[in-house]
PDB file of N, CA and C in Angstrom:
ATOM      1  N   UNK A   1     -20.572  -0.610  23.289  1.00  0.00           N
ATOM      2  CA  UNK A   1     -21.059   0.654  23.794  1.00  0.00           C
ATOM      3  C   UNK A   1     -21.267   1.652  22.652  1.00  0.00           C
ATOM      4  N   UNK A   2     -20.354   2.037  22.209  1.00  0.00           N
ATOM      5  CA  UNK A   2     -20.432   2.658  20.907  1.00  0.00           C
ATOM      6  C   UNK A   2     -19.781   2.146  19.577  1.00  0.00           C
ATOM      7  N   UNK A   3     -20.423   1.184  19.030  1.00  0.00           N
ATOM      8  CA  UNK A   3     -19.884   0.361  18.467  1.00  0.00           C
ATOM      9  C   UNK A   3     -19.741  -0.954  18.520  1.00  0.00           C
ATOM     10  N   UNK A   4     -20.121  -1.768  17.597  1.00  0.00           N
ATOM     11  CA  UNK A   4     -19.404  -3.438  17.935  1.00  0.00           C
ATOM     12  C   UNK A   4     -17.784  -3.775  16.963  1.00  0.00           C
ATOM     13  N   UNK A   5     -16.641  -4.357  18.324  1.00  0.00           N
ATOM     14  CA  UNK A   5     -15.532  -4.508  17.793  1.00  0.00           C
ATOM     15  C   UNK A   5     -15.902  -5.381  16.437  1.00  0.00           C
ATOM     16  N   UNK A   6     -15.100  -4.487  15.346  1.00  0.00           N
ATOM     17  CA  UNK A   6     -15.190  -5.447  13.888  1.00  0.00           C
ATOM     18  C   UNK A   6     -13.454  -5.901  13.442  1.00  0.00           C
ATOM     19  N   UNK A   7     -13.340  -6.803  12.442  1.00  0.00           N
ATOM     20  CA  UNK A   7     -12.201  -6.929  11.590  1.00  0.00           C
ATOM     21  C   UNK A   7     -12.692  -6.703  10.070  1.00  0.00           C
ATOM     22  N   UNK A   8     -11.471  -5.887   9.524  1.00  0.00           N
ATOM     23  CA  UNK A   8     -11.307  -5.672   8.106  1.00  0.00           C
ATOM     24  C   UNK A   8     -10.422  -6.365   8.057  1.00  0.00           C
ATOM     25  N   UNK A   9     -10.087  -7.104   6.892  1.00  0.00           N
ATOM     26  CA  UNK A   9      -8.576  -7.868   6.135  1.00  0.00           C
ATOM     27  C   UNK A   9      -8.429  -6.566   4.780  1.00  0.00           C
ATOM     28  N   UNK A  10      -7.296  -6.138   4.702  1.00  0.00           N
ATOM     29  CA  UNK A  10      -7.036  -5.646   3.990  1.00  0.00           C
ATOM     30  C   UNK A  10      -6.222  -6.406   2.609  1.00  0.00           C
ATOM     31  N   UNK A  11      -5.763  -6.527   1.627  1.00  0.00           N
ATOM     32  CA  UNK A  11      -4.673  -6.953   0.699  1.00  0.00           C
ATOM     33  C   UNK A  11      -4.028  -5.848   0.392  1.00  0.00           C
ATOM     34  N   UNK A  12      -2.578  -5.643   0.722  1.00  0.00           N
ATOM     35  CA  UNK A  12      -2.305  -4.580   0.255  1.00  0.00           C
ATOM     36  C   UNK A  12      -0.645  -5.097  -0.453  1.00  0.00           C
ATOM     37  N   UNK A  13      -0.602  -4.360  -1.273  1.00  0.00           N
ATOM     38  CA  UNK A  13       0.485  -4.633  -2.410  1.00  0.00           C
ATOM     39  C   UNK A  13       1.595  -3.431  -2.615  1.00  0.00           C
ATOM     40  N   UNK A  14       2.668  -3.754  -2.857  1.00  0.00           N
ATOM     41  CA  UNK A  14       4.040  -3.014  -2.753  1.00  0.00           C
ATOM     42  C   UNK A  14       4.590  -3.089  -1.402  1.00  0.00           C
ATOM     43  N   UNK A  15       4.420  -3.934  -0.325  1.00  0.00           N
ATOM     44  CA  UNK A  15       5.557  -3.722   0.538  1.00  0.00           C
ATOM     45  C   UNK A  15       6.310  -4.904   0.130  1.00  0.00           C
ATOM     46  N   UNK A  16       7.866  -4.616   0.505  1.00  0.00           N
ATOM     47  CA  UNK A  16       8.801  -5.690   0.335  1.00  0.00           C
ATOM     48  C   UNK A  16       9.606  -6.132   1.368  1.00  0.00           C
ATOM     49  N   UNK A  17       9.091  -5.299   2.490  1.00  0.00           N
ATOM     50  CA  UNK A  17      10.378  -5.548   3.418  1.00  0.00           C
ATOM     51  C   UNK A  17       9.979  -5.104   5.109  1.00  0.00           C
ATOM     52  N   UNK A  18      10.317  -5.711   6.062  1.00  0.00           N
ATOM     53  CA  UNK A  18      10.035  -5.173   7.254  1.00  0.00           C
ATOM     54  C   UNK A  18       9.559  -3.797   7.414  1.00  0.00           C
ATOM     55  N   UNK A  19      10.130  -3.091   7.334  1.00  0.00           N
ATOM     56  CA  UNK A  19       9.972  -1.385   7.075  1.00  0.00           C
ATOM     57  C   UNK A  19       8.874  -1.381   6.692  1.00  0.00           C
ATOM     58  N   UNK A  20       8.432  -1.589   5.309  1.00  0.00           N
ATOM     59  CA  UNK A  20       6.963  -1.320   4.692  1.00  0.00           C
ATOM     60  C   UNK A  20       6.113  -2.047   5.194  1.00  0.00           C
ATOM     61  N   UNK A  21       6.219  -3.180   6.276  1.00  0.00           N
ATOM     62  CA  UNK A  21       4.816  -3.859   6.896  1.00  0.00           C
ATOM     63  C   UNK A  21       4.756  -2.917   8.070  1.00  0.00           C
ATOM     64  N   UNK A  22       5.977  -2.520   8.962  1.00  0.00           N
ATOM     65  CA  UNK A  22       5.942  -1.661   9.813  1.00  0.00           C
ATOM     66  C   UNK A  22       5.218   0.009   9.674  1.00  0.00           C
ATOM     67  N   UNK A  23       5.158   0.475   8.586  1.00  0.00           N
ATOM     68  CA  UNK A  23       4.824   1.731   8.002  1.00  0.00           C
ATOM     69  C   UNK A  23       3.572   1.422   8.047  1.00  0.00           C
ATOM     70  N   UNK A  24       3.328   0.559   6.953  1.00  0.00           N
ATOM     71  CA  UNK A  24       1.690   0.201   7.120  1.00  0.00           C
ATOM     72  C   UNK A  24       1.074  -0.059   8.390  1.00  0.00           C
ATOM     73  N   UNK A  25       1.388  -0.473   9.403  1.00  0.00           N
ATOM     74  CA  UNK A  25       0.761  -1.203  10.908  1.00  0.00           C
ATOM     75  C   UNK A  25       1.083   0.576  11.195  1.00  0.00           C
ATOM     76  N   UNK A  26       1.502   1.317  11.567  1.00  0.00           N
ATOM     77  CA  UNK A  26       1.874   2.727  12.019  1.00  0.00           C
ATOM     78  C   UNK A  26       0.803   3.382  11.530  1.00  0.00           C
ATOM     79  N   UNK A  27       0.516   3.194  10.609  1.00  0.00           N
ATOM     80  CA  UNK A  27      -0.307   4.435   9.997  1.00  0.00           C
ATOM     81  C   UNK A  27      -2.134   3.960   9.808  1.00  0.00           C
ATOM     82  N   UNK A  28      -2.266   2.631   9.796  1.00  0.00           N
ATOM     83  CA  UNK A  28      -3.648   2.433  10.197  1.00  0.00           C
ATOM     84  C   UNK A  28      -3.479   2.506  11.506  1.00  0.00           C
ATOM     85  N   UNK A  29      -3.178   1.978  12.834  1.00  0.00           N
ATOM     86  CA  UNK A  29      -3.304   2.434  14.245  1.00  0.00           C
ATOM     87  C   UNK A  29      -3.006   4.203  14.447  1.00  0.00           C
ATOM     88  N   UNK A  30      -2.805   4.839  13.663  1.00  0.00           N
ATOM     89  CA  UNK A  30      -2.668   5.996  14.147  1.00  0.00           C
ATOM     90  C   UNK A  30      -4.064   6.387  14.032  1.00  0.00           C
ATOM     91  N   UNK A  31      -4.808   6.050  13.298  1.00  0.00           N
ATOM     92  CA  UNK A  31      -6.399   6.044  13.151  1.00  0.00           C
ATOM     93  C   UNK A  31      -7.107   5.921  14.388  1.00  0.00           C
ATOM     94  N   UNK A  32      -8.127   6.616  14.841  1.00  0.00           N
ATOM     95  CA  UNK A  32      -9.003   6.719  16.076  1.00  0.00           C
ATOM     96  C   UNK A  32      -9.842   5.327  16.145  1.00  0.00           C
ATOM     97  N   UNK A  33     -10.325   5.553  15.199  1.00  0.00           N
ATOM     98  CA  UNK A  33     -10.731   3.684  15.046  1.00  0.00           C
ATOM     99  C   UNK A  33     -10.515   2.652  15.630  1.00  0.00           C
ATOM    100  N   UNK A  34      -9.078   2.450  15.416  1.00  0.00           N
ATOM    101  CA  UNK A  34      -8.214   1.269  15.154  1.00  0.00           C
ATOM    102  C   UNK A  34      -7.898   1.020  16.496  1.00  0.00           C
ATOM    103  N   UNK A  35      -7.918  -0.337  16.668  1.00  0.00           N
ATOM    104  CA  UNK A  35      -7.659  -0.862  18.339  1.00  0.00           C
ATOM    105  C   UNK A  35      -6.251  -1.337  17.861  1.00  0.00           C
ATOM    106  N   UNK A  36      -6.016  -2.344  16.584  1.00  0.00           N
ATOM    107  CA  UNK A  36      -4.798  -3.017  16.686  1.00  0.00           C
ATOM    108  C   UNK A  36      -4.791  -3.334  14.819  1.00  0.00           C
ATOM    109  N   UNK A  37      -3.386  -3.164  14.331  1.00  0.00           N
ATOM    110  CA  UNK A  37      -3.637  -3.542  12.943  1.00  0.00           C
ATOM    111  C   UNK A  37      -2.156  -4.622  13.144  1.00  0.00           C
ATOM    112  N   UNK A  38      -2.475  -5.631  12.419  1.00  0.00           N
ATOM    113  CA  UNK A  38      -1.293  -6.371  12.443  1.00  0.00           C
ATOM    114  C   UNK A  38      -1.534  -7.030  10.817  1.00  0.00           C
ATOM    115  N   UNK A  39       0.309  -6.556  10.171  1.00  0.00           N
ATOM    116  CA  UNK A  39       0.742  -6.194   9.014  1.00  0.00           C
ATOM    117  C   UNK A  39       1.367  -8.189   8.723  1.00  0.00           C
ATOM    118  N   UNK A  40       1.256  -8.780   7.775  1.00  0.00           N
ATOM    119  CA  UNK A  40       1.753  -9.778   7.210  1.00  0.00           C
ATOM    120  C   UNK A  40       2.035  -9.426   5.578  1.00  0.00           C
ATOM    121  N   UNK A  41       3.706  -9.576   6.127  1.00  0.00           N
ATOM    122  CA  UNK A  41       4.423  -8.989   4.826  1.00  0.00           C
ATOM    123  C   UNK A  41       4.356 -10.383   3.727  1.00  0.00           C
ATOM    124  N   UNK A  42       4.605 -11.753   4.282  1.00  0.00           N
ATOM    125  CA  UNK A  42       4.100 -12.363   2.953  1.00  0.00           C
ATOM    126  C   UNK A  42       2.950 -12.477   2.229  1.00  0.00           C
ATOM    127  N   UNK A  43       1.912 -12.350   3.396  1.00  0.00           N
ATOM    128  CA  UNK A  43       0.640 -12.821   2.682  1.00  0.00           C
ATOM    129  C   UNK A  43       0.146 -11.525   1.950  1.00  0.00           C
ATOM    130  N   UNK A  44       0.842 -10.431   2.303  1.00  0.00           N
ATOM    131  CA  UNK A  44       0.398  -8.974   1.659  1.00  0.00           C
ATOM    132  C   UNK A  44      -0.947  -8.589   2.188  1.00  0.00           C
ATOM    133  N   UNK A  45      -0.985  -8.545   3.838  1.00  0.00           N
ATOM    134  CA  UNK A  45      -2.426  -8.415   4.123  1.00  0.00           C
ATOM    135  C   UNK A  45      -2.340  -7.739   5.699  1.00  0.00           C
ATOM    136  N   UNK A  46      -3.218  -6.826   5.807  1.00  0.00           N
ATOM    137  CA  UNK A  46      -3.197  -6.038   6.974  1.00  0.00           C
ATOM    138  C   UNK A  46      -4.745  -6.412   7.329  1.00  0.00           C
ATOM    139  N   UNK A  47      -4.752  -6.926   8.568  1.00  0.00           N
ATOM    140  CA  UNK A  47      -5.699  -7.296   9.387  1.00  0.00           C
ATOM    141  C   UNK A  47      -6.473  -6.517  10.633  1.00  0.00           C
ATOM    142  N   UNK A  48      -7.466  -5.575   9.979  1.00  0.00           N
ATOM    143  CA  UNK A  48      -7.201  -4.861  11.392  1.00  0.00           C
ATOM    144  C   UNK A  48      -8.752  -4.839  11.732  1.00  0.00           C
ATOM    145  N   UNK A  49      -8.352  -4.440  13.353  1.00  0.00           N
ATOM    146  CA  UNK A  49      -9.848  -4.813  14.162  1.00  0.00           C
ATOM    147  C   UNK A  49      -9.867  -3.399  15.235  1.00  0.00           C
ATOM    148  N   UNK A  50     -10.912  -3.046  15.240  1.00  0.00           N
ATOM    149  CA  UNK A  50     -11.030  -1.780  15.911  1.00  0.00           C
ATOM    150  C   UNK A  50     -12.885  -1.383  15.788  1.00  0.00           C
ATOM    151  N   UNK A  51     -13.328  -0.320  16.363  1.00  0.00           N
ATOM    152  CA  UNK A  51     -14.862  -0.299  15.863  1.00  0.00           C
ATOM    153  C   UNK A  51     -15.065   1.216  14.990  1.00  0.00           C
ATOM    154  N   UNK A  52     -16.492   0.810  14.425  1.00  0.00           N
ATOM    155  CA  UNK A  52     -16.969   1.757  13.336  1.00  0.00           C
ATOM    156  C   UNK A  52     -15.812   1.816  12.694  1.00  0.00           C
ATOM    157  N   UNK A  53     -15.232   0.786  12.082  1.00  0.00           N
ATOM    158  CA  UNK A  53     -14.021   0.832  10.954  1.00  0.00           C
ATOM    159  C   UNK A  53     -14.473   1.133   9.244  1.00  0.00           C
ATOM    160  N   UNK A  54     -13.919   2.049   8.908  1.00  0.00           N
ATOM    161  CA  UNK A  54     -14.455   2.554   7.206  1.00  0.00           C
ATOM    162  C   UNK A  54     -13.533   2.571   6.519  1.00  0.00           C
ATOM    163  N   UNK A  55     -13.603   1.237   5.926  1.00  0.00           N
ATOM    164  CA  UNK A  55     -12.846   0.621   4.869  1.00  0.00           C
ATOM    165  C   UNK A  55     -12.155   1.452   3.789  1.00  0.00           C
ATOM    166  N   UNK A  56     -12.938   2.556   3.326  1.00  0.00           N
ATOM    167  CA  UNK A  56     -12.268   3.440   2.606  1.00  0.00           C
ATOM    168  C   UNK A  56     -11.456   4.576   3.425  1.00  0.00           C
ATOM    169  N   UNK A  57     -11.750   4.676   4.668  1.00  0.00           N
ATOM    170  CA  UNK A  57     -10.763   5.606   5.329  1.00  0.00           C
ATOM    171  C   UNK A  57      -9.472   4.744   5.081  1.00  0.00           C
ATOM    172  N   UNK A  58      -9.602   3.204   5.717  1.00  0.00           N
ATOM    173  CA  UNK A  58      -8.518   2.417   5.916  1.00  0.00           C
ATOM    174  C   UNK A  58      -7.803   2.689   4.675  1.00  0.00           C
ATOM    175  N   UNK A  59      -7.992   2.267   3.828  1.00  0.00           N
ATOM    176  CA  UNK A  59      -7.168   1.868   2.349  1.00  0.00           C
ATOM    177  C   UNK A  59      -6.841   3.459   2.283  1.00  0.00           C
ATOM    178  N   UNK A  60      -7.167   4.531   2.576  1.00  0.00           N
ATOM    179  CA  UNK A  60      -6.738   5.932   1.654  1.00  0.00           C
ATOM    180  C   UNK A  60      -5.528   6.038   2.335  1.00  0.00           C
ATOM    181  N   UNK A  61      -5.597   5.516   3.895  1.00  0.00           N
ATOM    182  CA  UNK A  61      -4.437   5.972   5.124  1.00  0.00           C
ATOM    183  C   UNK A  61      -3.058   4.922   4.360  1.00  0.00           C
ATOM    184  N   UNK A  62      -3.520   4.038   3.958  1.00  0.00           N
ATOM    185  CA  UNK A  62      -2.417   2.900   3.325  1.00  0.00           C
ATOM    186  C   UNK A  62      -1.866   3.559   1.970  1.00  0.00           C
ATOM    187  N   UNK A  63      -2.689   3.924   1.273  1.00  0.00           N
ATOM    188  CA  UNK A  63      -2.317   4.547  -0.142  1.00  0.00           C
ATOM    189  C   UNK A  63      -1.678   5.595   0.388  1.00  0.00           C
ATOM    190  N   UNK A  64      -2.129   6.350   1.071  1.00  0.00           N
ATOM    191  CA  UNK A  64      -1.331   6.888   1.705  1.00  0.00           C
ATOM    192  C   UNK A  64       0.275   7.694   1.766  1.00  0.00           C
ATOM    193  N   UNK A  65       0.594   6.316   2.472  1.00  0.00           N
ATOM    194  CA  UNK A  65       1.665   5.721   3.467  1.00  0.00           C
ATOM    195  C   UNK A  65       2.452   5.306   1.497  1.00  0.00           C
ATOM    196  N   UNK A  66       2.029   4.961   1.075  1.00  0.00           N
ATOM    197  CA  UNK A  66       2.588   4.491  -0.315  1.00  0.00           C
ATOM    198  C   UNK A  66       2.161   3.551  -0.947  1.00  0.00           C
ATOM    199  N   UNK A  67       1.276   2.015  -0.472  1.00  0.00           N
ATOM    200  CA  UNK A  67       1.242   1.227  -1.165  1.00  0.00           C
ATOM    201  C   UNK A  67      -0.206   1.219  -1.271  1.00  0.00           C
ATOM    202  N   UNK A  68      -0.699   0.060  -2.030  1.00  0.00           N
ATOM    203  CA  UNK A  68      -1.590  -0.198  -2.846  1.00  0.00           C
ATOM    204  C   UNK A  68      -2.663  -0.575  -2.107  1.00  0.00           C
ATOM    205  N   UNK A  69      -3.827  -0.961  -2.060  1.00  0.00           N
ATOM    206  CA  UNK A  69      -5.096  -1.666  -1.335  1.00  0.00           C
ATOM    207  C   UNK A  69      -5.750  -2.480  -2.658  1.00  0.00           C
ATOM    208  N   UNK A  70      -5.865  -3.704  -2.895  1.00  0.00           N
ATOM    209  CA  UNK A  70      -6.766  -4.558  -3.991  1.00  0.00           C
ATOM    210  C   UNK A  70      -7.642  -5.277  -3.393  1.00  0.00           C
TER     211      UNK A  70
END
């Protein structure tokens, strides 16, 4: 309708621990965008799918929050 649902994969670097995958998933869904972000603390990668998603909004909301986007 307004929009077609997309996915971004993010890589994002410096979390170490539950907490920091949780922070990260918090703070991209707080985004209007964002339908659902789901955080994988080993692979260092936030997966998120939502529409008209802007990749550089995403990563600034993560830098953010504290960690890195590569």
């Amino acid at each position: 309708m307004f929009g077609k649902q997309e996915t971004i994969t993010l890589h994002v670097e410096g979390m170490s621990c539950g907490h920091c995958s949780a922070r990260v998933k918090n703070a991209l869904e707080e985004l209007k965008s964002v339908k659902r972000a789901e955080v994988d603390l080993e692979k260092k990668e936030a997966v998120v799918t939502g529409k008209n998603l802007d990749a550089a909004e995403l990563k600034n909301v993560v830098e953010e929050a504290g960690y890195q986007v590569i």
